[in-house]
N, C-alpha and C. Protein backbone atom coordinates (compact mmCIF):
# COMPACT_ATOMS: atom_id res chain seq x y z
N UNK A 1 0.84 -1.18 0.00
CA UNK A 1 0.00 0.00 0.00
C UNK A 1 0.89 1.24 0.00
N UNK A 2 0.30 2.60 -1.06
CA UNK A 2 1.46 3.45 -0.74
C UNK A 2 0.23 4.52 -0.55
N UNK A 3 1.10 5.54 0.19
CA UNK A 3 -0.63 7.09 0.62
C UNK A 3 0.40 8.11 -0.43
N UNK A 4 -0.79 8.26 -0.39
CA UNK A 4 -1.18 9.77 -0.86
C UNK A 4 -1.66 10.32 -0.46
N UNK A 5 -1.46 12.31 -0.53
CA UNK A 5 -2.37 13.24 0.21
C UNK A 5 -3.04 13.76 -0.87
N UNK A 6 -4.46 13.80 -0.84
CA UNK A 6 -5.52 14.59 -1.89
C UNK A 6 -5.64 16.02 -0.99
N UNK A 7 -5.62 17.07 -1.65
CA UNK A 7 -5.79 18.30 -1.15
C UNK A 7 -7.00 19.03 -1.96
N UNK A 8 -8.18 19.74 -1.57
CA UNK A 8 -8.77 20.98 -2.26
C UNK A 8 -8.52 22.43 -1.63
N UNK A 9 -8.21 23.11 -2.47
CA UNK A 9 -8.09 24.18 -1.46
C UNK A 9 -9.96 24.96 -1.64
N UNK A 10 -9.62 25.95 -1.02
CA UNK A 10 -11.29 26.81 -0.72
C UNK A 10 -11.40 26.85 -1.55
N UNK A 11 -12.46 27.08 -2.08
CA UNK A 11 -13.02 27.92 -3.53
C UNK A 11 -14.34 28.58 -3.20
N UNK A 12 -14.31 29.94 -3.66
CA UNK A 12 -16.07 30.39 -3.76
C UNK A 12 -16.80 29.42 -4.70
N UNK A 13 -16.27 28.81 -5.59
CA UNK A 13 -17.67 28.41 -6.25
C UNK A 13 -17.44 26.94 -6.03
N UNK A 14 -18.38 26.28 -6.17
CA UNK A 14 -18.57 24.82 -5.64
C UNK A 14 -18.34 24.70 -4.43
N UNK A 15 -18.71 25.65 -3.14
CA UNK A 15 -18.05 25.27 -2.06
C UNK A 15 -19.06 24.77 -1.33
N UNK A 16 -20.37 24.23 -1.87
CA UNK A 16 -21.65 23.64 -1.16
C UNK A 16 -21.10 22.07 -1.58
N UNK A 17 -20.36 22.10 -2.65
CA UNK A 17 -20.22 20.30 -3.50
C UNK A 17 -19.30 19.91 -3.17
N UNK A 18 -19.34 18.44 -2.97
CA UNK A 18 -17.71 17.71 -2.24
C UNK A 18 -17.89 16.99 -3.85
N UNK A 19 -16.29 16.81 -3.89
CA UNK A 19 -16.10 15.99 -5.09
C UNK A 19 -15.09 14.77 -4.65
N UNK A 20 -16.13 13.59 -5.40
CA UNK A 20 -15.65 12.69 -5.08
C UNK A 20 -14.44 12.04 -5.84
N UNK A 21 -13.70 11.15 -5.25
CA UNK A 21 -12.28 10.91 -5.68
C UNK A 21 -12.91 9.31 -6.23
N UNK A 22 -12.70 8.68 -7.74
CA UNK A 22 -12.55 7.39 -7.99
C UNK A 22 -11.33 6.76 -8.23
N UNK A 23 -11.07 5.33 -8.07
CA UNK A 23 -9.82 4.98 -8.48
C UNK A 23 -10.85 3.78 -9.68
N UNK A 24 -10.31 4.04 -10.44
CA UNK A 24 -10.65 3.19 -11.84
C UNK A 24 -12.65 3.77 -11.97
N UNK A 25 -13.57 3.05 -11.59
CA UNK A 25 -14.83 3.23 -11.39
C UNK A 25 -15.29 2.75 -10.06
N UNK A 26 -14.36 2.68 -8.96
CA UNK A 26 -14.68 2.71 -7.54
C UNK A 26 -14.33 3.87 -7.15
N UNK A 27 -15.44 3.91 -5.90
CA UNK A 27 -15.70 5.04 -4.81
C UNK A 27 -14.16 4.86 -3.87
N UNK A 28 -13.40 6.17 -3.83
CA UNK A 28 -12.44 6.05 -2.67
C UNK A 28 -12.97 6.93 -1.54
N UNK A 29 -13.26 8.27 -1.96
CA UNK A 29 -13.54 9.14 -0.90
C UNK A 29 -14.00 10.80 -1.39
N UNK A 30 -14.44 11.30 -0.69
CA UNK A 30 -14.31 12.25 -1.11
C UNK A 30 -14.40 13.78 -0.68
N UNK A 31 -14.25 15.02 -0.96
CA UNK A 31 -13.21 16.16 -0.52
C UNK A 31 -14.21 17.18 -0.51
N UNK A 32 -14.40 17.81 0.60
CA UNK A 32 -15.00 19.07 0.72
C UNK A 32 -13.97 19.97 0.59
N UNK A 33 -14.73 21.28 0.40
CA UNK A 33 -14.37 22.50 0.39
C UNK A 33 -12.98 22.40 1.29
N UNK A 34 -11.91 23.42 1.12
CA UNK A 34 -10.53 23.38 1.77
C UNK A 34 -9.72 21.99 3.18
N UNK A 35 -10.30 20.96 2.32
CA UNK A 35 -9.60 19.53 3.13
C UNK A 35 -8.72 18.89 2.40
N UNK A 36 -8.36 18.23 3.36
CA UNK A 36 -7.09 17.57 2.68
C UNK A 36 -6.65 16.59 3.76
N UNK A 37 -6.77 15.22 2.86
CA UNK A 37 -7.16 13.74 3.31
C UNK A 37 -5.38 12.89 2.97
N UNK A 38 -5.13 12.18 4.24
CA UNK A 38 -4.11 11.29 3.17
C UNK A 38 -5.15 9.76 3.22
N UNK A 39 -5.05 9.47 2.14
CA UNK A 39 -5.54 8.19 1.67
C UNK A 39 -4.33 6.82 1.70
N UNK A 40 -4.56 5.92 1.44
CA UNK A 40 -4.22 4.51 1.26
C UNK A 40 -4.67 3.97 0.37
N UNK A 41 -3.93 3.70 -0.66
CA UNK A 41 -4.55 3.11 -2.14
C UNK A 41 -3.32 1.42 -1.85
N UNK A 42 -4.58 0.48 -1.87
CA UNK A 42 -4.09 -0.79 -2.07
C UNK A 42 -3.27 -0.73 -3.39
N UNK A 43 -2.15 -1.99 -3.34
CA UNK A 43 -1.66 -2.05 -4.40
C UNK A 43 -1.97 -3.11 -5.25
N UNK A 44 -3.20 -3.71 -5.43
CA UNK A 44 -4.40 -3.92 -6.82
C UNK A 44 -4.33 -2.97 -7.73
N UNK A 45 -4.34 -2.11 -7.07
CA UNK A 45 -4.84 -0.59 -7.81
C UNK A 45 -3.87 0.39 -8.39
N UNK A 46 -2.37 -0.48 -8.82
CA UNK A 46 -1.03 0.43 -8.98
C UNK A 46 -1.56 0.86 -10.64
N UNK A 47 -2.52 -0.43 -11.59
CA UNK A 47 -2.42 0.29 -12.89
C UNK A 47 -3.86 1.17 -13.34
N UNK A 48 -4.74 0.99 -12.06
CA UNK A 48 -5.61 2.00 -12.48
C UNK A 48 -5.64 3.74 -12.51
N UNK A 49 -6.47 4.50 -12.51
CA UNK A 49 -6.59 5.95 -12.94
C UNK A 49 -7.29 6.05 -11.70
N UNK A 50 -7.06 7.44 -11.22
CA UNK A 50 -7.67 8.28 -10.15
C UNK A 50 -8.57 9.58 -11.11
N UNK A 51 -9.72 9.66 -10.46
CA UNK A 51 -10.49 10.87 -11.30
C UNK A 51 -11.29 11.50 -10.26
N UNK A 52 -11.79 13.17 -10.74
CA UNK A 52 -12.79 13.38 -9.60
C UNK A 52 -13.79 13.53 -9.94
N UNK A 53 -14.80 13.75 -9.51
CA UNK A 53 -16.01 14.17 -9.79
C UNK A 53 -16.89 14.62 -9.27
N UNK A 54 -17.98 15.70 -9.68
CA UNK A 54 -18.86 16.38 -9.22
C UNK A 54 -19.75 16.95 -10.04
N UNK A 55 -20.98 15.70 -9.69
CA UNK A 55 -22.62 15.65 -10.22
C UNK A 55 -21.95 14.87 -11.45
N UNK A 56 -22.37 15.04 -13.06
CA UNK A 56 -22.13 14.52 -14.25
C UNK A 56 -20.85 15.20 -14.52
N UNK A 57 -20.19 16.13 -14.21
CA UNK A 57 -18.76 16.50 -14.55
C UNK A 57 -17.24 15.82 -13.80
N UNK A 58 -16.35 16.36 -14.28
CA UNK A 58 -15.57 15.53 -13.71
C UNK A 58 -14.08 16.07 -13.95
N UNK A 59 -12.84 15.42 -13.90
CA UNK A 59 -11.63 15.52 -14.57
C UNK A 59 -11.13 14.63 -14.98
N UNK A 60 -9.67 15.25 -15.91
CA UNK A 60 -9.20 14.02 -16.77
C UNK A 60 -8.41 13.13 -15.72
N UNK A 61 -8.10 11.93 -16.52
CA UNK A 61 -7.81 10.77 -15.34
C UNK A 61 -6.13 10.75 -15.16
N UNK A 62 -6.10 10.61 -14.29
CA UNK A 62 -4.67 10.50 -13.92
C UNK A 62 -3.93 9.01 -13.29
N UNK A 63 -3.14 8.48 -14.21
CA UNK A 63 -2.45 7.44 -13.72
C UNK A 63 -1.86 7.38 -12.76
N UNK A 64 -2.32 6.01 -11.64
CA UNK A 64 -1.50 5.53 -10.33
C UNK A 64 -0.36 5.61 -10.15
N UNK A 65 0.09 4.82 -11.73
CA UNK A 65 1.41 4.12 -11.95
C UNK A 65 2.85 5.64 -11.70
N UNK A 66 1.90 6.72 -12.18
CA UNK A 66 2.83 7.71 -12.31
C UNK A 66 3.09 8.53 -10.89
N UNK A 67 2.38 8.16 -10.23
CA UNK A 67 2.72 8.82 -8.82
C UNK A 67 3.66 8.18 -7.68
N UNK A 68 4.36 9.47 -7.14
CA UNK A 68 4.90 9.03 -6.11
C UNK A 68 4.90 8.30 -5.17
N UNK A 69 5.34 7.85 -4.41
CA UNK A 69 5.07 7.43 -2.82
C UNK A 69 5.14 8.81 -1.95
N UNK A 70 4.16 8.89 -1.16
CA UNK A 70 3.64 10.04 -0.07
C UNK A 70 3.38 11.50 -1.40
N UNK A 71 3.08 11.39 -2.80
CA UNK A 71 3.13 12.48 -3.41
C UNK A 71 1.65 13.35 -3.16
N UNK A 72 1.28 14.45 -3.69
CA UNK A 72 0.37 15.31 -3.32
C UNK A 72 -0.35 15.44 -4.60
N UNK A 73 -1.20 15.47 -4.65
CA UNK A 73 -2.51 15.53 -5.27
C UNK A 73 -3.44 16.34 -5.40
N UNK A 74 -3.78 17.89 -5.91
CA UNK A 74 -4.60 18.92 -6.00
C UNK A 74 -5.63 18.50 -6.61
N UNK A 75 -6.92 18.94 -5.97
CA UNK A 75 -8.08 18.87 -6.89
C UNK A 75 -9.15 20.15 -6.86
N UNK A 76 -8.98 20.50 -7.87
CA UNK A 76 -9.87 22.09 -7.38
C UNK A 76 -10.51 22.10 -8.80
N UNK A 77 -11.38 23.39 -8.88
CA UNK A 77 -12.56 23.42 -9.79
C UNK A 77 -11.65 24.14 -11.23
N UNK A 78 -12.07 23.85 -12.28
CA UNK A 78 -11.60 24.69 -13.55
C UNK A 78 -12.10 26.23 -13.80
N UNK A 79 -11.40 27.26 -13.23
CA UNK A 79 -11.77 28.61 -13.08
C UNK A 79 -12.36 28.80 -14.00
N UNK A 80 -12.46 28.98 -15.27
CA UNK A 80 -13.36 29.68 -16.44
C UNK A 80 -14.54 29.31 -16.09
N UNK A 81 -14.56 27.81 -16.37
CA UNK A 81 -15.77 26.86 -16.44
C UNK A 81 -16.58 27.63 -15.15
N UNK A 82 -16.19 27.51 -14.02
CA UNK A 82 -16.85 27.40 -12.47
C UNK A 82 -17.16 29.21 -12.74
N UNK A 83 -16.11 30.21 -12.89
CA UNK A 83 -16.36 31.79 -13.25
C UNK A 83 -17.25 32.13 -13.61
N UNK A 84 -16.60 32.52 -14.88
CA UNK A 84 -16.56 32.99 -16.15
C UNK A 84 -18.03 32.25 -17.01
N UNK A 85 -18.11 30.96 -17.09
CA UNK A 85 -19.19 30.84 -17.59
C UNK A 85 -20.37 30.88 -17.20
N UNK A 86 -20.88 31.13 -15.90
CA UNK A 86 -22.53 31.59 -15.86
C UNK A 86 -22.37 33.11 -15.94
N UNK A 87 -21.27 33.72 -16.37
CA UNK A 87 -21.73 35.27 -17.07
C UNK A 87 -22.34 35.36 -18.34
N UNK A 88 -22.20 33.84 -18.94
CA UNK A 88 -22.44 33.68 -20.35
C UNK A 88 -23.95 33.58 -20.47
N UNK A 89 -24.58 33.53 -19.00
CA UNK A 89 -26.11 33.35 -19.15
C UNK A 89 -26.90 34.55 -19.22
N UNK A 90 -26.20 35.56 -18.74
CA UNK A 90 -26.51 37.31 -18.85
C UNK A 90 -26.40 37.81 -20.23
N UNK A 91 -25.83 37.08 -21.10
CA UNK A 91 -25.77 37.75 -22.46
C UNK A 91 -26.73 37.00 -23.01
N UNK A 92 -27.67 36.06 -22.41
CA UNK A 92 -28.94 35.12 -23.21
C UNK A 92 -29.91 36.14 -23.16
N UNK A 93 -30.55 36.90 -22.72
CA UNK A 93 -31.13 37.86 -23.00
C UNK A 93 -30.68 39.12 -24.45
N UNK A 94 -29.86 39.47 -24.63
CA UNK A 94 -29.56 40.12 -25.51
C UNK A 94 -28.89 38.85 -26.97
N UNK A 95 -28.80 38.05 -26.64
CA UNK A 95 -28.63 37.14 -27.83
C UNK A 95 -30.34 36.79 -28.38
N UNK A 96 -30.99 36.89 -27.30
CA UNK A 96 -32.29 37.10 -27.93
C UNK A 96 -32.99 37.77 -28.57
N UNK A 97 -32.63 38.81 -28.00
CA UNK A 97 -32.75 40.18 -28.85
C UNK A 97 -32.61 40.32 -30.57
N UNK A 98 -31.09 39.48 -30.47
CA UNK A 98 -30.62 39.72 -31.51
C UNK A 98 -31.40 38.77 -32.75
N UNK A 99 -31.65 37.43 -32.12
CA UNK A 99 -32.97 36.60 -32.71
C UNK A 99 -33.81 36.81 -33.52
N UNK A 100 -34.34 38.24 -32.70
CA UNK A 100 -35.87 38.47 -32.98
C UNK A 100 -35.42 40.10 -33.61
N UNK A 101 -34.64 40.00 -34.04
CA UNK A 101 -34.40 41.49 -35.06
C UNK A 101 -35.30 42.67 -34.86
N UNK A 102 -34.79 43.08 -33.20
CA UNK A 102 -35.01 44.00 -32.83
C UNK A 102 -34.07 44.86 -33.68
N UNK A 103 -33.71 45.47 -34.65
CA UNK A 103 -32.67 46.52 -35.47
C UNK A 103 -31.57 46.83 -34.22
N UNK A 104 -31.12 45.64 -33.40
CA UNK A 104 -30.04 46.24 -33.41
C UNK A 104 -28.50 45.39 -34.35
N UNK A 105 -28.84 44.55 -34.74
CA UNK A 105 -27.93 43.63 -35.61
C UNK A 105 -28.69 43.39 -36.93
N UNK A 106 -28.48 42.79 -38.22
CA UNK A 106 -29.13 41.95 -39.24
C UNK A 106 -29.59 40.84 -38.63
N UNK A 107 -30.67 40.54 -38.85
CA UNK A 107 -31.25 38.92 -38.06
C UNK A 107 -29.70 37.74 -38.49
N UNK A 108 -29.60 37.04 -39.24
CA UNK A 108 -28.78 36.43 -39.78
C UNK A 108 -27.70 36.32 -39.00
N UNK A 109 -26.83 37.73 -38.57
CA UNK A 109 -25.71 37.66 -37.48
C UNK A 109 -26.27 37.17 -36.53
N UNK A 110 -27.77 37.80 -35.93
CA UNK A 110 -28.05 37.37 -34.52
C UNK A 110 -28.50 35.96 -34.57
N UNK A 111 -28.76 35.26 -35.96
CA UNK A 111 -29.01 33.67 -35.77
C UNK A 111 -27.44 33.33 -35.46
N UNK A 112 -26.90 33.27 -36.21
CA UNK A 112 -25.18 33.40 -36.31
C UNK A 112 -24.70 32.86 -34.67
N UNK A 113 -25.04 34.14 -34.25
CA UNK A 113 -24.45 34.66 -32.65
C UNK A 113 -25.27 33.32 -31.59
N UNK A 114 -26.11 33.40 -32.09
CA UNK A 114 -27.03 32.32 -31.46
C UNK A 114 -26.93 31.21 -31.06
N UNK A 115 -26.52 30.77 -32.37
CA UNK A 115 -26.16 29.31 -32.73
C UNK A 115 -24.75 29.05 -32.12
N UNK A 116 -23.96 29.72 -32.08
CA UNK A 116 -22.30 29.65 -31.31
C UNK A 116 -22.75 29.43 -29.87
N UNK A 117 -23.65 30.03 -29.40
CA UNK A 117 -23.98 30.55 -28.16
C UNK A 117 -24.69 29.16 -27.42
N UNK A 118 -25.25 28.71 -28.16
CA UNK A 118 -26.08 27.13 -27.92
C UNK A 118 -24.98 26.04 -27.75
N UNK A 119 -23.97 26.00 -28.90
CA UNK A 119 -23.00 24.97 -29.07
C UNK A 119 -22.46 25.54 -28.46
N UNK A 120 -21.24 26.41 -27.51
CA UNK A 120 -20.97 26.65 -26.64
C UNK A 120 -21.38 25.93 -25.06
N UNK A 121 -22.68 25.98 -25.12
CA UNK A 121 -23.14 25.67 -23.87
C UNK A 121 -23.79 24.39 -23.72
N UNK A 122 -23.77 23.75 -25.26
CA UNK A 122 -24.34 22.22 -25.01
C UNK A 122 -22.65 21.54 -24.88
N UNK A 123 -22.01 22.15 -25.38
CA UNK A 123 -20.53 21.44 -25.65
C UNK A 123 -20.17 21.63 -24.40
N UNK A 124 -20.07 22.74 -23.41
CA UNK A 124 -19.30 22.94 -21.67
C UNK A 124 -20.45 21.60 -20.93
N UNK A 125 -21.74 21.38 -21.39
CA UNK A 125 -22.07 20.48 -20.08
C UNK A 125 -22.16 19.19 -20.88
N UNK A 126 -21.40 18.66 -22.33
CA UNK A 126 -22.06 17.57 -22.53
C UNK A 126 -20.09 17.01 -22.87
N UNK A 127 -20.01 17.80 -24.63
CA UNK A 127 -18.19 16.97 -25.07
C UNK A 127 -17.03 17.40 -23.70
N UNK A 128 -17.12 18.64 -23.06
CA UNK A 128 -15.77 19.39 -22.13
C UNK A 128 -16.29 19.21 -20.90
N UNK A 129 -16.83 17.98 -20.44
CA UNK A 129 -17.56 17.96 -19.17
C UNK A 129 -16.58 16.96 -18.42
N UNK A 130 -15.59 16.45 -18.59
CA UNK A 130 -14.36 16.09 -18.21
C UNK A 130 -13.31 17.23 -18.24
N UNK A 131 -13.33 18.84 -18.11
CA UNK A 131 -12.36 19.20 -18.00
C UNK A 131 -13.00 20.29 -17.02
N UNK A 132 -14.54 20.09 -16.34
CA UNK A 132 -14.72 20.60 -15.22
C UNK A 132 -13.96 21.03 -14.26
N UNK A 133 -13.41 19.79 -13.37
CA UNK A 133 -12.36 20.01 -12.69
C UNK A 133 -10.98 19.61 -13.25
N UNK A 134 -10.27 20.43 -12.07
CA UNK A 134 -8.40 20.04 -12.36
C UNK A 134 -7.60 19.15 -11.59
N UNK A 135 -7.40 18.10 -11.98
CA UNK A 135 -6.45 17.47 -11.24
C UNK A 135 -4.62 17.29 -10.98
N UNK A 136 -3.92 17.68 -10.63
CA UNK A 136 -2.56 17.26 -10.96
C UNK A 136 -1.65 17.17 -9.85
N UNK A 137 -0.52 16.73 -9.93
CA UNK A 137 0.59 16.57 -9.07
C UNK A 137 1.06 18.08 -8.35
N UNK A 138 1.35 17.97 -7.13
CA UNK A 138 1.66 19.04 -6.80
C UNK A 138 3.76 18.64 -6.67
């Protein structure tokens, strides 16, 4: 058996959600807001992947094989994603606008604008929903 320490530090956003830690598609444990756990990973488990997750999102997987003995382990939220993107829901009102050719654009751009604006936001919760969170070696 070798440990590892999983760390999150604080975060304002997600700080109601613990994200849970898997090793391959088992439950190990999992991390609230600014904790930091040392774990015990049997050694069954030297060639599987560690991942985290929280609700349907998640991060990319990170190999056992590549970690230290006693090494450290960050897991915190992907700033844009967790930020930056529910500002993107304040411009759904004026992308509507632009829809319905109120004269302030040509309709056409505002379908245009629209349509980016949709695939944008089906693509962050459906294809980039593994790069939610961040995982890596400290």
């Amino acid at each position: 058996m070798r440990k590892i320490t999983l760390f999150r530090p604080k975060e304002n956003f997600n700080k109601n959600c613990s994200y849970e830690i898997l090793v391959g598609k088992k439950y190990l444990t999992e991390l609230k807001n600014g904790e930091e756990k040392i774990i015990e990973i049997p050694s069954e488990f030297k060639n599987e992947t560690l991942k985290a997750k929280i609700q349907w999102c998640g991060s990319e997987k990170m190999e056992l094989r590549n970690l230290s003995e006693n090494g450290k382990i960050i897991v915190c939220g992907n700033k844009f994603l967790n930020k930056k993107m529910p500002l993107f829901g304040a411009m759904f009102p004026l992308i509507v606008l632009m829809f319905f050719n109120l004269k302030i654009v040509p309709k056409n751009i505002g379908i245009g604008i629209f349509v980016i604006f949709l695939f944008g936001i089906i693509g962050t919760i459906t294809i980039w929903r593994n790069k939610w969170l961040n995982i890596k070696t400290e």
